[in-house]
Protein backbone atom coordinates (compact mmCIF):
# COMPACT_ATOMS: atom_id res chain seq x y z
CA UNK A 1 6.98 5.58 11.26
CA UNK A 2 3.53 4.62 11.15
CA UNK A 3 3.73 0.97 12.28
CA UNK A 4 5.57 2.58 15.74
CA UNK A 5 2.68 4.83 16.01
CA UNK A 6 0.44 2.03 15.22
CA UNK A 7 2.11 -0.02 18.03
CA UNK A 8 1.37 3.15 20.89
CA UNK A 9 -2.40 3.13 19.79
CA UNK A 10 -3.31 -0.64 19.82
CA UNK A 11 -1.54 -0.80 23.40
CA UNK A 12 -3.85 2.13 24.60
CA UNK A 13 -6.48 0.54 23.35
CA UNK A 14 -5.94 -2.59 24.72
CA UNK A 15 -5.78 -4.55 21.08
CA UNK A 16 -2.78 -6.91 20.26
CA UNK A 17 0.34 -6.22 18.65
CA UNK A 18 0.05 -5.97 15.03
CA UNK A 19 -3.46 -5.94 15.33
CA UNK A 20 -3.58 -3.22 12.87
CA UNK A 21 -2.69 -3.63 8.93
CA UNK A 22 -1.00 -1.56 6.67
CA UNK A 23 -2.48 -1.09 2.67
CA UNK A 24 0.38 1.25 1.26
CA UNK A 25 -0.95 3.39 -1.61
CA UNK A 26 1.36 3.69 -4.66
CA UNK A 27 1.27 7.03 -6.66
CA UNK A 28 4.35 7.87 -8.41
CA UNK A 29 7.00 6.46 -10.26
CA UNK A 30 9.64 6.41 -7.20
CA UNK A 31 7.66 4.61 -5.46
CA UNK A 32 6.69 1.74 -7.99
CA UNK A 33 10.36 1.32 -7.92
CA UNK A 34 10.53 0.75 -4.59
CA UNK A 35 7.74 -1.83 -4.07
CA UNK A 36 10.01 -4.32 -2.70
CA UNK A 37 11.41 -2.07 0.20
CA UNK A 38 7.91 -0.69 0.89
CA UNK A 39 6.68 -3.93 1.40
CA UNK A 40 9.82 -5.23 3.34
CA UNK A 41 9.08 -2.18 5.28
CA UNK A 42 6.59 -3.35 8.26
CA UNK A 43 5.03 -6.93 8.73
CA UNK A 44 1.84 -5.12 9.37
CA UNK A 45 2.10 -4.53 5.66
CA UNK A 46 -0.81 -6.95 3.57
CA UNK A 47 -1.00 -5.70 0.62
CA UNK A 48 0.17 -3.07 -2.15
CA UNK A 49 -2.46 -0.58 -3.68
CA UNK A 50 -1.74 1.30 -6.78
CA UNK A 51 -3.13 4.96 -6.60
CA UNK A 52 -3.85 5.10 -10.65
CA UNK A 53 -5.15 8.55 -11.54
CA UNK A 54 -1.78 10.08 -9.32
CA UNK A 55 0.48 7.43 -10.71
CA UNK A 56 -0.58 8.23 -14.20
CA UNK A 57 -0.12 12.14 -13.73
CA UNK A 58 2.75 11.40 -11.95
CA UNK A 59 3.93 9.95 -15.62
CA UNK A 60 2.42 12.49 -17.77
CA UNK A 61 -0.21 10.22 -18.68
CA UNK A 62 -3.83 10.52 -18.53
CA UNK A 63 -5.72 8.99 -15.88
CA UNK A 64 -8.48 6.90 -17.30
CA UNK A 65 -11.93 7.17 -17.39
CA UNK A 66 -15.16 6.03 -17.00
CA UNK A 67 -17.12 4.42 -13.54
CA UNK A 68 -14.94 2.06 -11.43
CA UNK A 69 -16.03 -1.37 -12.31
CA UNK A 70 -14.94 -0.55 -15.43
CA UNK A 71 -10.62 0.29 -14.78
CA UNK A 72 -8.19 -2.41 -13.89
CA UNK A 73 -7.77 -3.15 -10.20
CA UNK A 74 -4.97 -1.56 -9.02
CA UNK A 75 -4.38 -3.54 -5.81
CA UNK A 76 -1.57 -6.07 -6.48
CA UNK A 77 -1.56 -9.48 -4.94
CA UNK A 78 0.87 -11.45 -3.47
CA UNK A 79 0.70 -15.24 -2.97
CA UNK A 80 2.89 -15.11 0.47
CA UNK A 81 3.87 -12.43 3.03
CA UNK A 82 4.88 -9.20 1.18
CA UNK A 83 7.94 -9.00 3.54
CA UNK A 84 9.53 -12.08 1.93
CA UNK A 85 9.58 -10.06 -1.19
């Protein structure tokens, strides 16, 4: 797992437990139905990031166009810790 990886390299390096935080990217349908274990899944684990243009052609949709600043965010926010999902 990534966090136990995570744990090997920060003590190398001399940096705190934890120190490190996890963004998860999102990009198929599975997944989006397993936000709440994916977040549950680490306490390094701040946020949730959808990957759109994957997730879309993941669904047989199109991905959408145009620059950036234009497309929905696809980070989603949480008021507390994800892991008390």
């Amino acid at each position: 797992m990534i966090a136990e990886l995570l744990d090997t390299f920060e003590a190398q390096k001399g940096l705190p437990r934890g120190h490190t935080k996890i963004v998860p990217l999102v990009e198929t349908a599975g997944a989006y139905f397993r936000l709440r274990d994916i977040a549950k899944a680490s306490p390094r684990i701040v946020a949730l990031s959808l990957g759109a243009e994957d997730f879309a052609l993941a669904l047989s949709m199109e991905p959408m166009t145009g620059a950036p600043e234009d497309r929905p965010s696809g980070q989603f926010v949480a008021s507390g810790p994800l892991r008390k999902v």
